[in-house]
Protein backbone atom coordinates (compact mmCIF):
# COMPACT_ATOMS: atom_id res chain seq x y z
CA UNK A 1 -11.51 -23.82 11.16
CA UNK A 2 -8.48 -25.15 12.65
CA UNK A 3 -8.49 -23.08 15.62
CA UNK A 4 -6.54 -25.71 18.53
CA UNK A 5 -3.73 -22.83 17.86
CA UNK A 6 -5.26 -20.07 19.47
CA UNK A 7 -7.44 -20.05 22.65
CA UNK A 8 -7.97 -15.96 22.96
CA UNK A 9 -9.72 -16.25 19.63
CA UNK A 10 -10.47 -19.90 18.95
CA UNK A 11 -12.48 -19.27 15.57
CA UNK A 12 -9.91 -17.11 13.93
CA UNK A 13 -8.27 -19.42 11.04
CA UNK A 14 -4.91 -20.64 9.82
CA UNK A 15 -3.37 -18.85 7.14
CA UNK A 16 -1.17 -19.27 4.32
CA UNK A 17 -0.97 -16.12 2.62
CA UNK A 18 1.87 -15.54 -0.11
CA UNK A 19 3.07 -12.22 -0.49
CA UNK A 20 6.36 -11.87 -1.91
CA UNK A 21 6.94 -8.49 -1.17
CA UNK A 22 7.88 -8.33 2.94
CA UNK A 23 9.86 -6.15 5.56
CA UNK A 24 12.24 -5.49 5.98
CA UNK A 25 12.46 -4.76 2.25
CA UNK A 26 12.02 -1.21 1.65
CA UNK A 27 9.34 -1.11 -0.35
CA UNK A 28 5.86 0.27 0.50
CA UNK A 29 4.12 -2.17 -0.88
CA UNK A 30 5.92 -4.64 1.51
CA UNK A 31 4.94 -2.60 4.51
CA UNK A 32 1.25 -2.31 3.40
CA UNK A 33 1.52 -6.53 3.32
CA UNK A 34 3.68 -6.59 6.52
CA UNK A 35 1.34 -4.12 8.67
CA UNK A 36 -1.58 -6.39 7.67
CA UNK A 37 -0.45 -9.49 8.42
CA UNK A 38 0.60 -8.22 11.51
CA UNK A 39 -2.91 -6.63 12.66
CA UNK A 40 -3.86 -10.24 11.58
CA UNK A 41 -1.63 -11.93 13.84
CA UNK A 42 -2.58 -9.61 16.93
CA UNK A 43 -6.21 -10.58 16.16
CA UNK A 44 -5.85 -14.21 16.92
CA UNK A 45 -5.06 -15.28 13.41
CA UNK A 46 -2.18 -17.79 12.84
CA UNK A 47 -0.54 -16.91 9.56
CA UNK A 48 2.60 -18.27 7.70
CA UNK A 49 4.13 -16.02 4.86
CA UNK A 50 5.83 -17.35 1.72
CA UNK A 51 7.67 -14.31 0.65
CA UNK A 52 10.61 -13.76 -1.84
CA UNK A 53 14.07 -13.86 -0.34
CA UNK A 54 15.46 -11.95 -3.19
CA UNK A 55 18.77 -10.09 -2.16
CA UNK A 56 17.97 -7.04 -1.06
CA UNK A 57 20.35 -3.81 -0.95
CA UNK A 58 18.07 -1.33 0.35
CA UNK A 59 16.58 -3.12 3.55
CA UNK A 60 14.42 -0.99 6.05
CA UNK A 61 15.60 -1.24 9.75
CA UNK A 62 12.23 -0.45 11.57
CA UNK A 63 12.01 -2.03 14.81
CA UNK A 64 8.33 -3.00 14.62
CA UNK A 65 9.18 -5.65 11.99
CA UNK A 66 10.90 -7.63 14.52
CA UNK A 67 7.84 -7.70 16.41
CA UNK A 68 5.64 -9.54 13.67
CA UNK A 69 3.82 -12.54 14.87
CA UNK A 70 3.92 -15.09 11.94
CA UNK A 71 6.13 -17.13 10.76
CA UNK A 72 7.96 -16.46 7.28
CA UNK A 73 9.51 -18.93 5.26
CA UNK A 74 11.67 -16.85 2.74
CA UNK A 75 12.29 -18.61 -0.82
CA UNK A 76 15.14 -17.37 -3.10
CA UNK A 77 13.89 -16.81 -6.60
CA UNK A 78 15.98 -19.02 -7.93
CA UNK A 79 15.13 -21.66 -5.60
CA UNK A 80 15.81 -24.48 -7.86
CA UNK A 81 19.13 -25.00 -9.91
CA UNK A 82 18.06 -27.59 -11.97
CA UNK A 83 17.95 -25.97 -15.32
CA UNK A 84 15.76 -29.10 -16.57
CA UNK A 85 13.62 -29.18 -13.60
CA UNK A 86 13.39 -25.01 -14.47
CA UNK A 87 12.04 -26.07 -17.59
CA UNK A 88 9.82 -28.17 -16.29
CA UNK A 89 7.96 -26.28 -13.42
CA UNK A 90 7.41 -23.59 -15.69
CA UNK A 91 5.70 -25.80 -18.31
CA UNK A 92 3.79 -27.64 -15.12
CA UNK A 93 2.67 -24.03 -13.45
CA UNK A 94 2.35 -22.12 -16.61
CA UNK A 95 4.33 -19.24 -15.10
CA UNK A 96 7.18 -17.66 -15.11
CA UNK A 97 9.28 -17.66 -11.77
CA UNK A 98 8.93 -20.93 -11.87
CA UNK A 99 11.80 -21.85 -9.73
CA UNK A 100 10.26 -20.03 -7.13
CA UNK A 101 6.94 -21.02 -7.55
CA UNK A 102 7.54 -24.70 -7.75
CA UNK A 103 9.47 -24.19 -4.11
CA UNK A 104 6.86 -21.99 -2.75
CA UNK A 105 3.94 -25.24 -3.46
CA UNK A 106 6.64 -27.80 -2.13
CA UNK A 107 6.85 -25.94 0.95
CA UNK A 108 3.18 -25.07 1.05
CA UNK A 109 2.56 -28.85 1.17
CA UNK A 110 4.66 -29.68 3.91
CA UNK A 111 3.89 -27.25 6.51
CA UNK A 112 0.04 -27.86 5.42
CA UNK A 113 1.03 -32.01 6.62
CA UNK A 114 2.54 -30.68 10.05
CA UNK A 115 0.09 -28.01 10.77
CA UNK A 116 -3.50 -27.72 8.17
CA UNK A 117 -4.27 -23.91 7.00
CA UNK A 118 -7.75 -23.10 6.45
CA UNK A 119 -7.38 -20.38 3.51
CA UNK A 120 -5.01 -19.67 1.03
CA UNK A 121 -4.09 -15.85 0.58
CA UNK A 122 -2.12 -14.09 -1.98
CA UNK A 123 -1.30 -10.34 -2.55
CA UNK A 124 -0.05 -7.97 -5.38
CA UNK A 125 1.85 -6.33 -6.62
CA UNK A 126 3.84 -8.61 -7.50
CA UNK A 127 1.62 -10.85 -9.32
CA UNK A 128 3.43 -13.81 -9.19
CA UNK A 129 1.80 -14.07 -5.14
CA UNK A 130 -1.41 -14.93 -7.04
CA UNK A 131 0.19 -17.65 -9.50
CA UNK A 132 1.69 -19.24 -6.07
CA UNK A 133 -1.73 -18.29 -4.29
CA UNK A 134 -3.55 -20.14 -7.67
CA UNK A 135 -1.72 -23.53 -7.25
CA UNK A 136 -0.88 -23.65 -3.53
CA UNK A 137 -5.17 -23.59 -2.98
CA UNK A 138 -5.50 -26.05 -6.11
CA UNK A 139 -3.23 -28.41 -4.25
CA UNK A 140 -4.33 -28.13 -0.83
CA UNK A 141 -7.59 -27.68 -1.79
CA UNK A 142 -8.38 -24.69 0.17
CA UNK A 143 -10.27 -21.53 -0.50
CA UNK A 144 -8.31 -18.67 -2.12
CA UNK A 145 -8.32 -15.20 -1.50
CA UNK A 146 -6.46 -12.39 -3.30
CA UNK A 147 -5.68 -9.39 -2.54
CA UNK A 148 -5.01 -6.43 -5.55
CA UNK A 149 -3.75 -3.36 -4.27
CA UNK A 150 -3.50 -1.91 -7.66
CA UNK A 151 -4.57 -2.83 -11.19
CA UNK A 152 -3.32 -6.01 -12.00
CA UNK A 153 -0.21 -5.10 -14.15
CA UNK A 154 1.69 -1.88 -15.12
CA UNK A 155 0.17 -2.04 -18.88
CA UNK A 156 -3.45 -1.78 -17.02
CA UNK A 157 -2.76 1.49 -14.72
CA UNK A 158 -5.09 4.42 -16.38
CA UNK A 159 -1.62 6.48 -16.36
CA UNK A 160 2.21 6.03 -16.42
CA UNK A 161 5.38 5.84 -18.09
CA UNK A 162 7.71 2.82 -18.68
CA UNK A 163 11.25 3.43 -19.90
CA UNK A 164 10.85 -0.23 -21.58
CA UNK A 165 7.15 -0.87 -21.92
CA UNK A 166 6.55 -4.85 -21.65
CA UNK A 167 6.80 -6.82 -24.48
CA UNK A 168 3.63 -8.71 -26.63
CA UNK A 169 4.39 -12.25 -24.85
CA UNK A 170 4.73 -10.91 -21.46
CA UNK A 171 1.48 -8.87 -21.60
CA UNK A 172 -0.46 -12.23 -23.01
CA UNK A 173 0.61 -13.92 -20.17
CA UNK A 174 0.26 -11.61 -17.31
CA UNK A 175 -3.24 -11.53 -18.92
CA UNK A 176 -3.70 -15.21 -19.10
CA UNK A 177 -3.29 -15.10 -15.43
CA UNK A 178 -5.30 -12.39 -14.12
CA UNK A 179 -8.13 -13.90 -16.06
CA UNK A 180 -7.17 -17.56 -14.01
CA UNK A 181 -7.15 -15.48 -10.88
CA UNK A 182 -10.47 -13.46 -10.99
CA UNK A 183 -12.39 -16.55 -12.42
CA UNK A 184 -11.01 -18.93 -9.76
CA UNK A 185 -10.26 -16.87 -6.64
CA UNK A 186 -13.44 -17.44 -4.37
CA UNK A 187 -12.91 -14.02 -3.50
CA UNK A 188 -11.10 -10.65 -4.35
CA UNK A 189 -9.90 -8.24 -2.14
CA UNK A 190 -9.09 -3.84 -3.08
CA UNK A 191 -8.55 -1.35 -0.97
CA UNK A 192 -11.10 0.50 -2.48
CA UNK A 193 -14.13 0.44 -4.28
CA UNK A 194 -13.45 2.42 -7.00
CA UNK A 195 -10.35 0.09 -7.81
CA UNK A 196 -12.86 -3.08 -7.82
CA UNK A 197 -14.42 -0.85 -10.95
CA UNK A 198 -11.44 -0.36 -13.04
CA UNK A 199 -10.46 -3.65 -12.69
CA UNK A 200 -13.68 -5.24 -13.42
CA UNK A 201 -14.49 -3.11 -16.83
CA UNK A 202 -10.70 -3.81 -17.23
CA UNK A 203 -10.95 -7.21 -17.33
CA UNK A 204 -14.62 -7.48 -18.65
CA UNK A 205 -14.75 -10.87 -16.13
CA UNK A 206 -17.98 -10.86 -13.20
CA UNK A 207 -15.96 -12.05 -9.85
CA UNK A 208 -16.80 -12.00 -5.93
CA UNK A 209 -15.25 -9.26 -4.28
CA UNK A 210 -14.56 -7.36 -0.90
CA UNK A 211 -13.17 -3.65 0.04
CA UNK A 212 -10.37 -3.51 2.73
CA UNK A 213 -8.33 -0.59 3.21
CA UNK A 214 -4.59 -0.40 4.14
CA UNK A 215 -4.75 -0.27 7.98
CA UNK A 216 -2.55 2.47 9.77
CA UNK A 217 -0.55 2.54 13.13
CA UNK A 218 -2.32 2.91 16.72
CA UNK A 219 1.13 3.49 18.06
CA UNK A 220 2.77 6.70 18.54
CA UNK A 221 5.89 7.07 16.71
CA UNK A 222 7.27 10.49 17.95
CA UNK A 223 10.25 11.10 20.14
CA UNK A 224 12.97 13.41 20.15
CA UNK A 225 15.76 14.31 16.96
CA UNK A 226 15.52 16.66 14.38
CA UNK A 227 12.01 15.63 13.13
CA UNK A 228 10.35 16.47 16.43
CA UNK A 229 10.14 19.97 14.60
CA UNK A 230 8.60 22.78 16.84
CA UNK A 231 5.21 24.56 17.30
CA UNK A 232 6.30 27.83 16.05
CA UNK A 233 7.44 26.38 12.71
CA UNK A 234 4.70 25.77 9.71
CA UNK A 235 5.58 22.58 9.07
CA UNK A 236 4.46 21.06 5.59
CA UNK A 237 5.83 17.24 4.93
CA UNK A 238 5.50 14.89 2.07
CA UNK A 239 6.24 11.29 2.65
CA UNK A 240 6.61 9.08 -0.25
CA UNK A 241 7.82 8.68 -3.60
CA UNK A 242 7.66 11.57 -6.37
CA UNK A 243 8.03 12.27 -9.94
CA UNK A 244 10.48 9.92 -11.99
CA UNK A 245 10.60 7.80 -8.79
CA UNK A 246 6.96 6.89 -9.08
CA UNK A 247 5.23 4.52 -11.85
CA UNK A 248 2.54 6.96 -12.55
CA UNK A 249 4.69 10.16 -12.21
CA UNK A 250 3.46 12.39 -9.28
CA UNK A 251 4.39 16.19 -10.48
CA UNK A 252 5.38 18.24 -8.11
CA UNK A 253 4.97 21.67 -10.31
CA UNK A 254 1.76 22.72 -8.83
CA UNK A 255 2.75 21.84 -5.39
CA UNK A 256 6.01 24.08 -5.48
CA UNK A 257 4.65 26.87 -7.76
CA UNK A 258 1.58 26.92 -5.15
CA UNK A 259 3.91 27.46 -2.58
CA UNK A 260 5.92 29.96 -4.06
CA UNK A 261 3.00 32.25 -4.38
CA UNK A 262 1.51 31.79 -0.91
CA UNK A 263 5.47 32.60 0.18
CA UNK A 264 5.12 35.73 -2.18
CA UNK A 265 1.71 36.90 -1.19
CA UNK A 266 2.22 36.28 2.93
CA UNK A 267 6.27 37.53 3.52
CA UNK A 268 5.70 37.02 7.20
CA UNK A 269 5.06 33.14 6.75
CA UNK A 270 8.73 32.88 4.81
CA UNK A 271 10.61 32.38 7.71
CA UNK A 272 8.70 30.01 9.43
CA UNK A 273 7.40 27.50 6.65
CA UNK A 274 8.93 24.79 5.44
CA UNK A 275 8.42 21.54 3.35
CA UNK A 276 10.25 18.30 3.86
CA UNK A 277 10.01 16.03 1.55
CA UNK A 278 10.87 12.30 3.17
CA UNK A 279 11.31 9.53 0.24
CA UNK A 280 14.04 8.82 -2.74
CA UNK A 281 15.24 12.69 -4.12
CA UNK A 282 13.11 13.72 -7.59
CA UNK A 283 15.68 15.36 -9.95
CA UNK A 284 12.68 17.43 -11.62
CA UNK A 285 11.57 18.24 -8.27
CA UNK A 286 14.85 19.55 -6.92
CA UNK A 287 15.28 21.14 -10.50
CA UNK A 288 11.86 23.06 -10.22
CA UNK A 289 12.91 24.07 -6.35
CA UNK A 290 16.23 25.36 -7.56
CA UNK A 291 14.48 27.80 -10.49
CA UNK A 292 11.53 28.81 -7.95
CA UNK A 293 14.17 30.08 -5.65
CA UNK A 294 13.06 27.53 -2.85
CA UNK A 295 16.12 26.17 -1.65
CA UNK A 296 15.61 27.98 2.18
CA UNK A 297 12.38 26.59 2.36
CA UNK A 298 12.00 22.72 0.80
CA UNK A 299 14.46 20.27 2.62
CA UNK A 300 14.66 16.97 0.78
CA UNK A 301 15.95 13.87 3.80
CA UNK A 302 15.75 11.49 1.28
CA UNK A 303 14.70 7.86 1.63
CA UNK A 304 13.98 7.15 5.84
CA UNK A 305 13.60 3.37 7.96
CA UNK A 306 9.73 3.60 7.67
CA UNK A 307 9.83 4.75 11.30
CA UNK A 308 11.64 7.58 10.63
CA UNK A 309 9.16 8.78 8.17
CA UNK A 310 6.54 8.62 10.64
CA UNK A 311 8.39 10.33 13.26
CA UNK A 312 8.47 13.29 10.02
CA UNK A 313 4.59 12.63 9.65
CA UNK A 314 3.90 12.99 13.75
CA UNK A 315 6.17 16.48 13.47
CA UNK A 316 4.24 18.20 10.70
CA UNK A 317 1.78 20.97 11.00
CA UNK A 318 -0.14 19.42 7.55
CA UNK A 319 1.03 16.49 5.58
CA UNK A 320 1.06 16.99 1.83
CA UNK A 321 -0.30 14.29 -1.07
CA UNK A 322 0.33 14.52 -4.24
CA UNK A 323 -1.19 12.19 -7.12
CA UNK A 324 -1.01 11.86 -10.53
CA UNK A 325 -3.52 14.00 -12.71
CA UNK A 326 -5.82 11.46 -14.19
CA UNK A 327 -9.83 11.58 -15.09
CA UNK A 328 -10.56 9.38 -11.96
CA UNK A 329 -8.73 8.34 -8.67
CA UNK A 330 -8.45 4.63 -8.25
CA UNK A 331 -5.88 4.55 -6.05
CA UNK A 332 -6.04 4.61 -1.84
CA UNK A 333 -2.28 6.03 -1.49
CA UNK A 334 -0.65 4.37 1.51
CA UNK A 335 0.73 7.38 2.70
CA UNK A 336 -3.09 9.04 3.12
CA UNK A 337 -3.75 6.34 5.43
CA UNK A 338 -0.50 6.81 8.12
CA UNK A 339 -1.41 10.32 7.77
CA UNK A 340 -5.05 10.21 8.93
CA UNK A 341 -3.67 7.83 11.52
CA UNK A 342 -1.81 10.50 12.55
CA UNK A 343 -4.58 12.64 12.93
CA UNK A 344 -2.90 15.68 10.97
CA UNK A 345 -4.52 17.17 8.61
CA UNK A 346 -3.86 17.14 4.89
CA UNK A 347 -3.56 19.15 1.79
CA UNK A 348 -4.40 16.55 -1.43
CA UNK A 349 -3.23 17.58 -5.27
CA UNK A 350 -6.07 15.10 -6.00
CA UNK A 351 -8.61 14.17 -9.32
CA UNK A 352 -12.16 15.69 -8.56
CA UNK A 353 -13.40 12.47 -9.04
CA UNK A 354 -11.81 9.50 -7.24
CA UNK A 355 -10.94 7.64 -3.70
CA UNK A 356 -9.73 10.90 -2.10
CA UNK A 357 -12.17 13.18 -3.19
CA UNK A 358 -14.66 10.04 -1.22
CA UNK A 359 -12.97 10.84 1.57
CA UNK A 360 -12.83 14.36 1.84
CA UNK A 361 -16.54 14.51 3.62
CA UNK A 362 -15.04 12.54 6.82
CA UNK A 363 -13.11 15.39 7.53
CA UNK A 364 -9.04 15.84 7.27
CA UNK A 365 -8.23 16.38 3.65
CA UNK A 366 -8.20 19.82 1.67
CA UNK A 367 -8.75 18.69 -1.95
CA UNK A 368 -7.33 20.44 -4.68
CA UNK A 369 -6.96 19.39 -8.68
CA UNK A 370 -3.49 18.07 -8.84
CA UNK A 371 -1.96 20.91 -11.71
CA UNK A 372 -3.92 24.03 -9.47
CA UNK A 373 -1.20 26.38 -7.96
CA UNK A 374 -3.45 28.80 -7.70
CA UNK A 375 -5.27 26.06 -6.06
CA UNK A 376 -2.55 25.04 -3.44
CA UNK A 377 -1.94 28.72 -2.58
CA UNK A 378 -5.05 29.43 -1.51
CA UNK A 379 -5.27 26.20 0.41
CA UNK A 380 -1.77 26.80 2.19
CA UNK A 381 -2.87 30.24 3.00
CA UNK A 382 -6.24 29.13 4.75
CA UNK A 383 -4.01 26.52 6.78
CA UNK A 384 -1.88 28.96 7.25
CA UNK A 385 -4.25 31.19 8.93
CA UNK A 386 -5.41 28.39 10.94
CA UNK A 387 -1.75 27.49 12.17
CA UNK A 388 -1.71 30.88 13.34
CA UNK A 389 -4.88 31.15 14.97
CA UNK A 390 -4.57 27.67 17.20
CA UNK A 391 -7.21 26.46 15.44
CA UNK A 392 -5.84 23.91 13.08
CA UNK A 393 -6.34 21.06 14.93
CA UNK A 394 -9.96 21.81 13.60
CA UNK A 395 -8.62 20.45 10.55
CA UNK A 396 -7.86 16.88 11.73
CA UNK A 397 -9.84 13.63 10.16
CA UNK A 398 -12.67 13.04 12.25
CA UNK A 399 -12.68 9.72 14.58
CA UNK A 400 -14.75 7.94 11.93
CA UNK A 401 -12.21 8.85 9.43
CA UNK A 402 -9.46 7.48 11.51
CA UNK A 403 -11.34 4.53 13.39
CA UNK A 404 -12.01 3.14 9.27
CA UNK A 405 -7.85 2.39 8.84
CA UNK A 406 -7.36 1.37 12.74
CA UNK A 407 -5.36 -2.54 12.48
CA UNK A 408 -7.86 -4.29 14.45
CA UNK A 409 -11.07 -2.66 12.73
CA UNK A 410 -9.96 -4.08 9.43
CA UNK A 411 -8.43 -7.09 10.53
CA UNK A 412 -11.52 -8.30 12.24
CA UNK A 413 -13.27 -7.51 9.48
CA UNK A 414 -11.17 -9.35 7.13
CA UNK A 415 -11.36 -12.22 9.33
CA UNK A 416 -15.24 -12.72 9.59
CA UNK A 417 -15.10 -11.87 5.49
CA UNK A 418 -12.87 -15.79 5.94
CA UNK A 419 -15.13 -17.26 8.50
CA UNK A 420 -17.95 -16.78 6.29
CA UNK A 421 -16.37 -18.08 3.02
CA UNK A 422 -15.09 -20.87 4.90
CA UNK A 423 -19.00 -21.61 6.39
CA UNK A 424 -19.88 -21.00 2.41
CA UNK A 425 -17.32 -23.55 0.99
CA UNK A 426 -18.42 -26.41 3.32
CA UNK A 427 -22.07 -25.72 2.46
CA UNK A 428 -21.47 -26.99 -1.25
CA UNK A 429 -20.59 -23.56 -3.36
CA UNK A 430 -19.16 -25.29 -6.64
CA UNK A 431 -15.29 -25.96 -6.35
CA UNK A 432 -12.97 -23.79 -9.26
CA UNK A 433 -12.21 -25.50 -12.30
């Protein structure tokens, strides 16, 4: 390793990892890659991020990404004006985003001359971090990691909509390369297990892999303003994106109906309950509120500084999660993991089968099918109860269910998971093709 960087952890490696999606963008999948490199970071790692500098109109003003030790080299997509050299990257790199690309290896190669990286690693969504994390380890000859946080492409999730689904020649090519990427990557990385599954029956291709969750936040959040909320208030909040705003199309129907008949069924809890929902506003959801009569009681904020949203998390009696309804959970939703952070507990419109329903035995989450109402009602009512009694707090995740998303717990694991590839590599493991 080339450790001379770092004396507090001297066998913690250099990094290169690409991840185009970054904060300050406002994007969740950028704060799942931005909270991981910086657990990274604060465990001795030294890490430089290619990321996509892509003009961004909706940028999220969170102090803690000032506070992000690694350095970031931001590329514009359109890197290179050339229109012949275009041409020519993307026949070289077999990609599209060439432009970007073909800057992201240039660059690659010249801060590997001033300063050697150990390990090449590249996350999704987007994909094109792998085709930059593919060529950038060919051509420093490095190991590669990557790093799938959900199925490969859209056309692969098990459920969602697309206004315009992709076309033939995009699909064969976003296929070419996640074939190139789980044959060549010395190692793949999923937040869950259950993920790893679906992709590899997916793809029908054998490939080394590794489960590391999202990590959470050790830091309180909390502090004053409207979200501070108060202890005689039953405080449900939702944090995250909903219905039409969401790939896979989280209904809220059960959710709301649920709610209306726990409202109907306990008039003394009217007054005092309400649900916030913090993310982009769900025309279907505000539609359904509207017809339910709900208007008193669900409060939509609409899209917070990540922050903000936990500051809404940290002030709720239970946090709500709501998932798509389909035959099997792959997904570890990021939002579960800053609420069991948070140590509140949760009410899940979750499959029977799937990565919630795996977590429901380490304590924190009420599980219920995600079209139930009757389901939710009876869940918000036992909560409810609970709230009432002082006793909810019985309800939080356990320690073990927190301590799994804590930075430091995954980072260090994610490191060794590098030491020991590295150790691997040097020992003769056959190169990629």
């Amino acid at each position: 390793m080339n450790a001379s960087h770092n004396s507090r952890n001297p066998d913690a490696p250099s990094i290169l990892c690409i991840g185009p999606s970054f904060a300050p963008k406002r994007d969740s999948e950028a704060f799942c890659t931005t909270k991981f490199i910086k657990a990274l970071a604060e465990c001795g790692a030294q890490i430089t991020v290619i990321v996509s500098a892509k003009t961004e109109t909706d940028i999220d003003r969170s102090e803690m990404w000032n506070s992000v030790p690694a350095r970031v080299v931001r590329i514009p997509p359109g890197a290179q004006k050339n229109l012949f050299a275009s041409a020519a990257a993307a026949v070289r790199y077999h990609a599209w985003y060439a432009r970007w690309l073909s800057e992201s290896v240039r660059q690659a190669k010249l801060l590997h001359q001033g300063s050697p990286f150990d390990i090449v690693y590249s996350r999704s969504p987007p994909m094109q971090g792998h085709m930059a994390g593919y060529w950038c380890a060919k051509e420093l000859a490095l190991p590669w990691v990557a790093n799938l946080n959900d199925p490969w492409e859209f056309h692969q999730f098990p459920v969602g909509t697309s206004v315009q689904p992709p076309n033939n020649r995009y699909i064969a090519l976003s296929n070419f390369w996640m074939r190139r990427t789980l044959r060549h990557a010395d190692l793949i990385t999923y937040p869950s297990d259950r993920l790893y599954h679906y992709q590899r029956i997916f793809s029908a291709i054998p490939h080394q892999s590794q489960i590391f969750p999202h990590v959470g936040n050790n830091q309180s959040m909390s502090g004053g303003g409207e979200a501070t909320g108060s202890l005689a208030n039953f405080h449900l909040i939702h944090a995250g994106k909903l219905g039409s705003n969401e790939f896979t199309g989280r209904s809220t129907a059960a959710l709301l109906e649920g709610l209306q008949l726990f409202l109907n069924e306990c008039q003394d809890a009217r007054h005092s309950t309400r649900l916030t929902l913090v993310g982009p506003e769900d025309l279907a959801t505000q539609a359904h509120v509207r017809r339910l009569g709900l208007d008193g009681t669900v409060v939509s904020v609409g899209r917070l500084d990540y922050e903000d949203s936990l500051k809404y998390i940290e002030s709720a009696s239970v946090c709500m999660l709501v998932e798509a309804d389909m035959p099997e959970g792959i997904f570890l939703p990021s939002k579960l993991v800053d609420y069991i952070s948070a140590g509140k507990p949760i009410l899940a419109l979750s499959p029977r089968v799937g990565v919630v329903a795996d977590l429901v035995p380490g304590g924190g989450i009420t599980r219920v099918d995600p079209g139930d109402a009757c389901g939710v009602r009876d869940a918000i009512r036992g909560l409810y109860i609970d709230f009432c009694g002082g006793t909810l707090a019985r309800r939080s995740p356990s320690g073990f269910q927190v301590d799994q998303f804590r930075p430091e717990v995954v980072a260090n694991r994610f490191l060794k998971a590098l030491r020991e590839l590295a150790v691997a590599k040097k020992e003769g493991k056959p190169q990629r093709a």
